[in-house]
Protein backbone atom coordinates (compact mmCIF):
# COMPACT_ATOMS: atom_id res chain seq x y z
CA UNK A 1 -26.35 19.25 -11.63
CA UNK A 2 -23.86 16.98 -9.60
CA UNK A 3 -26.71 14.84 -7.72
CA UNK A 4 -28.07 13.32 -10.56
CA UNK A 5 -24.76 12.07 -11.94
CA UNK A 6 -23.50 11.43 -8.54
CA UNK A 7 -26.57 9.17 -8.49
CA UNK A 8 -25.95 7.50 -11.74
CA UNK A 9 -22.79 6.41 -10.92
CA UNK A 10 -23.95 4.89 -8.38
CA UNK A 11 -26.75 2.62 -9.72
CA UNK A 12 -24.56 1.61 -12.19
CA UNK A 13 -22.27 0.56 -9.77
CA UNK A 14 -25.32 -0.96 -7.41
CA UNK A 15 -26.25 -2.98 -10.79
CA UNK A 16 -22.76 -4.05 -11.32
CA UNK A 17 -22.74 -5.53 -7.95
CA UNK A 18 -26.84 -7.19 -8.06
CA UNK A 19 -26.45 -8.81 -11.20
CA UNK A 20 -22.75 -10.16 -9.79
CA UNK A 21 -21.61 -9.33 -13.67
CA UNK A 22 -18.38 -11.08 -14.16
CA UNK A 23 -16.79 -9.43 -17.46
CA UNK A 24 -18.27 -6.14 -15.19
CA UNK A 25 -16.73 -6.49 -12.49
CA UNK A 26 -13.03 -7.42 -13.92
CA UNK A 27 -13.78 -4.59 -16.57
CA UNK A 28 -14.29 -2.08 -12.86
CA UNK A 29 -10.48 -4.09 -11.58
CA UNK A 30 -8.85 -3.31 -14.55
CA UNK A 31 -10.10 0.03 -14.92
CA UNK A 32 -8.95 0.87 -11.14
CA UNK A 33 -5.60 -0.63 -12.26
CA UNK A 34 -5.46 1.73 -15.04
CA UNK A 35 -5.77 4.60 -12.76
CA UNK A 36 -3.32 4.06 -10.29
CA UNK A 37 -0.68 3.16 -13.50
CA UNK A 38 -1.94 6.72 -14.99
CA UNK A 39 -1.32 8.24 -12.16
CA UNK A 40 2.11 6.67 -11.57
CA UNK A 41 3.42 7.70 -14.73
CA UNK A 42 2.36 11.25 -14.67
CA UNK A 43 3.83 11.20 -11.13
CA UNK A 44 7.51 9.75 -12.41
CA UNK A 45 7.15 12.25 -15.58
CA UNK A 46 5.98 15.18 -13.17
CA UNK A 47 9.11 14.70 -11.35
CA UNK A 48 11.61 14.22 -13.39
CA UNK A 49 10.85 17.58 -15.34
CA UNK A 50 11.22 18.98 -12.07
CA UNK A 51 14.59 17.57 -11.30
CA UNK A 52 13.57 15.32 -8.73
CA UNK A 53 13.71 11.25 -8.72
CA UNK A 54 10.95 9.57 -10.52
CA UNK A 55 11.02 7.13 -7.57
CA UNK A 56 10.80 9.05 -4.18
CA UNK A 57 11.71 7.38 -1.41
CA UNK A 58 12.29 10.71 1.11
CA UNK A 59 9.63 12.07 3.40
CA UNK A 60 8.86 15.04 1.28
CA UNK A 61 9.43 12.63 -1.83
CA UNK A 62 6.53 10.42 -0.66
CA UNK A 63 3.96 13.37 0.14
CA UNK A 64 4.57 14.91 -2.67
CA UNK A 65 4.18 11.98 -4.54
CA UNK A 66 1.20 10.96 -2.78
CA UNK A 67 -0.41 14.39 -3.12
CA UNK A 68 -0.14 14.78 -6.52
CA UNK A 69 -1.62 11.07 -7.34
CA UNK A 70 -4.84 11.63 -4.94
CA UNK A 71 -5.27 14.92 -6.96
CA UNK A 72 -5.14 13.36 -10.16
CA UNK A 73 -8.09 10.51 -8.86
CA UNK A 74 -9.95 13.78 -7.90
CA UNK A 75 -9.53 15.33 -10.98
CA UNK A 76 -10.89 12.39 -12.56
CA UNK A 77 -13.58 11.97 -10.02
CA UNK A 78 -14.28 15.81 -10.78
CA UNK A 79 -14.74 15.15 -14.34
CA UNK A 80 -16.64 11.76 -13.88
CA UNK A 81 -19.17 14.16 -12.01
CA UNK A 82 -19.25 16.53 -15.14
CA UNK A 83 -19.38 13.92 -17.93
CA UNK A 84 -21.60 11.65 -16.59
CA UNK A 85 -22.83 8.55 -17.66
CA UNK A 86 -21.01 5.18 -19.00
CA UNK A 87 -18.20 7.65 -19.71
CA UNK A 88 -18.08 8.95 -16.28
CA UNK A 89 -18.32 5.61 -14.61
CA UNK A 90 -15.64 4.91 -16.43
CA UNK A 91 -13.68 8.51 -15.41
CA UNK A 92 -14.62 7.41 -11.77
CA UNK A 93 -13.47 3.82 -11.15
CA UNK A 94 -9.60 5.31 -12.79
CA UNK A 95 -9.67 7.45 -10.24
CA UNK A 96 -10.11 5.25 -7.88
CA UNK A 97 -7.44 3.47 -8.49
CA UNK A 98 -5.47 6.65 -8.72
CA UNK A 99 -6.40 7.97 -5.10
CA UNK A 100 -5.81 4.46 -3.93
CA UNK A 101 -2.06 4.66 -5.35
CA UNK A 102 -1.50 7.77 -3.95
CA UNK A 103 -2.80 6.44 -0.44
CA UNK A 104 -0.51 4.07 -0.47
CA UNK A 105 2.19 6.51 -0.90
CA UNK A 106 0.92 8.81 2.05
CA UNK A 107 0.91 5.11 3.88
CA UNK A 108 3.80 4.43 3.06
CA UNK A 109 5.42 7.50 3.98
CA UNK A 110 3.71 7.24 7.60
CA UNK A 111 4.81 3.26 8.40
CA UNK A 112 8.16 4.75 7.27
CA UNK A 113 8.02 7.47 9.92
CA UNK A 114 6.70 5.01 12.48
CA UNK A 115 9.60 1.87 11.67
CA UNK A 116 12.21 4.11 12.01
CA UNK A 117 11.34 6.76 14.99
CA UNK A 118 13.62 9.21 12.55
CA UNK A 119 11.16 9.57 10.38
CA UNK A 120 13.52 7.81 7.53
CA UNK A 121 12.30 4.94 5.01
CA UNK A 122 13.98 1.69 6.32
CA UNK A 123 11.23 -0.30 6.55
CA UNK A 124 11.22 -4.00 8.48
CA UNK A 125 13.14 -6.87 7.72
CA UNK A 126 10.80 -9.71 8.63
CA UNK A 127 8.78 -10.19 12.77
CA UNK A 128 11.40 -12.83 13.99
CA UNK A 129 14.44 -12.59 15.63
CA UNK A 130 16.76 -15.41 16.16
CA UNK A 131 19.96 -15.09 18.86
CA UNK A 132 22.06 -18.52 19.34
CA UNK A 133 23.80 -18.41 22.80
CA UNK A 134 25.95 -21.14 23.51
CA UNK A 135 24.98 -23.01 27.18
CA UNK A 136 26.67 -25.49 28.86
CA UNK A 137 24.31 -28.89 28.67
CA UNK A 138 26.23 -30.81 31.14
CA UNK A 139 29.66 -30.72 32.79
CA UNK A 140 31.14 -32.52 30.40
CA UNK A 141 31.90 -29.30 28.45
CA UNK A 142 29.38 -30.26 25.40
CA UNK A 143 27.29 -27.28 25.34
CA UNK A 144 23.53 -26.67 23.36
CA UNK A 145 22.09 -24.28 21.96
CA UNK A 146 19.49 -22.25 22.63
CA UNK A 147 17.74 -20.05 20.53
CA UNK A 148 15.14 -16.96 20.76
CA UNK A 149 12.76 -16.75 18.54
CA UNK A 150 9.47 -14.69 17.73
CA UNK A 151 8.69 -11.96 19.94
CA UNK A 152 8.45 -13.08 22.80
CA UNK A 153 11.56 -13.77 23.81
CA UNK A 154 10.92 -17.49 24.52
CA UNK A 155 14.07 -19.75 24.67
CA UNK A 156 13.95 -23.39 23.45
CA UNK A 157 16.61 -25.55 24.19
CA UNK A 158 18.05 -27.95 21.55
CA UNK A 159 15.58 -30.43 23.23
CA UNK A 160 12.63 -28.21 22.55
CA UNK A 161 12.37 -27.27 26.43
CA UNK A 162 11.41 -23.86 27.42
CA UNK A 163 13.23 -21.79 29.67
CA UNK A 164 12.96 -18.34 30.43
C-alpha cells in the first residue's frame, strides 16, 4: 500500500522538524545535495553516450536536461514509496534534490527564453546601466558629466543634481 508509506515519510519528516534535530536536519541538506549531484552526473553521462554536450546550454539542451533529472527524483520518489521506511526517507529527500536540479534547468531554460525574446541563452549582465554624456557646465567651455544610472533613467550631474 502507498498511503501508509506515504504517511511514514511524512512523520518522520514532521519529527525531524518538532524535535528541530540538528545532525537531522543537515543529514536531510546533504542528502538533497546528493540527489541533485546524482542526477547531474547521470544527466552529463546520459548525454554524452548520446552524442550530445554534457553541458546543454540550447533550448532543447535544457529541457531535455531538465526532463530527464525531474524523472530521475521521481524515480526515486517512486521507489521511496515502495521501500519504505528509514530507507525510503532516505530514497525521498535524494530525490528531492534531484527534481529540484532539474527545475532549475526547466527555469533556467524559461528566464533564457524571456532575457532574450529569441528564445536563446544570453542571460543578463547586471540591472544598471551607466551612459556618460558630456554637457557644457558653463560657457567657459569646461563641460561635466552627467551620468544615467539604474533604471530609471535619472541623470545626476557631477554636482549630484538631478535633471531629467
Amino acid at each position: 500500500m502507498v498511503t501508509p508509506n506515504v504517511e511514514d515519510v511524512s512523520s518522520e519528516f514532521q519529527d525531524l522538524i518538532e524535535e528541530r534535530d540538528i545532525v537531522g536536519l543537515a543529514a536531510v541538506s546533504t542528502l538533497t545535495a546528493v540527489g541533485g549531484a546524482i542526477a547531474q552526473q547521470i544527466s552529463r553521462f546520459t548525454f554524452s553516450q548520446f552524442g550530445r554536450s554534457p553541458r546543454p546550454s540550447s533550448t532543447t539542451g535544457l529541457a531535455a536536461s531538465g526532463f530527464l533529472k525531474v524523472l530521475i527524483g521521481a524515480i526515486h520518489g517512486f521507489l521511496a514509496l515502495r521501500v519504505g521506511g528509514t530507507v525510503g526517507m532516505l530514497l525521498a529527500v535524494t530525490g528531492l534534490g534531484a527534481a529540484i536540479v532539474g527545475g532549475g534547468d526547466i527555469i533556467n531554460l524559461l528566464l533564457g527564453q524571456v532575457n532574450s525574446g529569441t528564445g536563446g541563452m544570453s542571460a543578463p549582465t547586471g540591472n544598471q546601466r551607466a551612459d556618460s554624456v558630456q554637457q557644457p557646465a558653463d560657457g567657459v567651455g569646461r563641460t561635466a558629466t552627467s551620468t544615467t544610472t539604474g533604471t530609471s533613467g535619472v541623470r545626476r550631474r557631477r554636482d549630484g543634481a538631478v535633471t531629467s
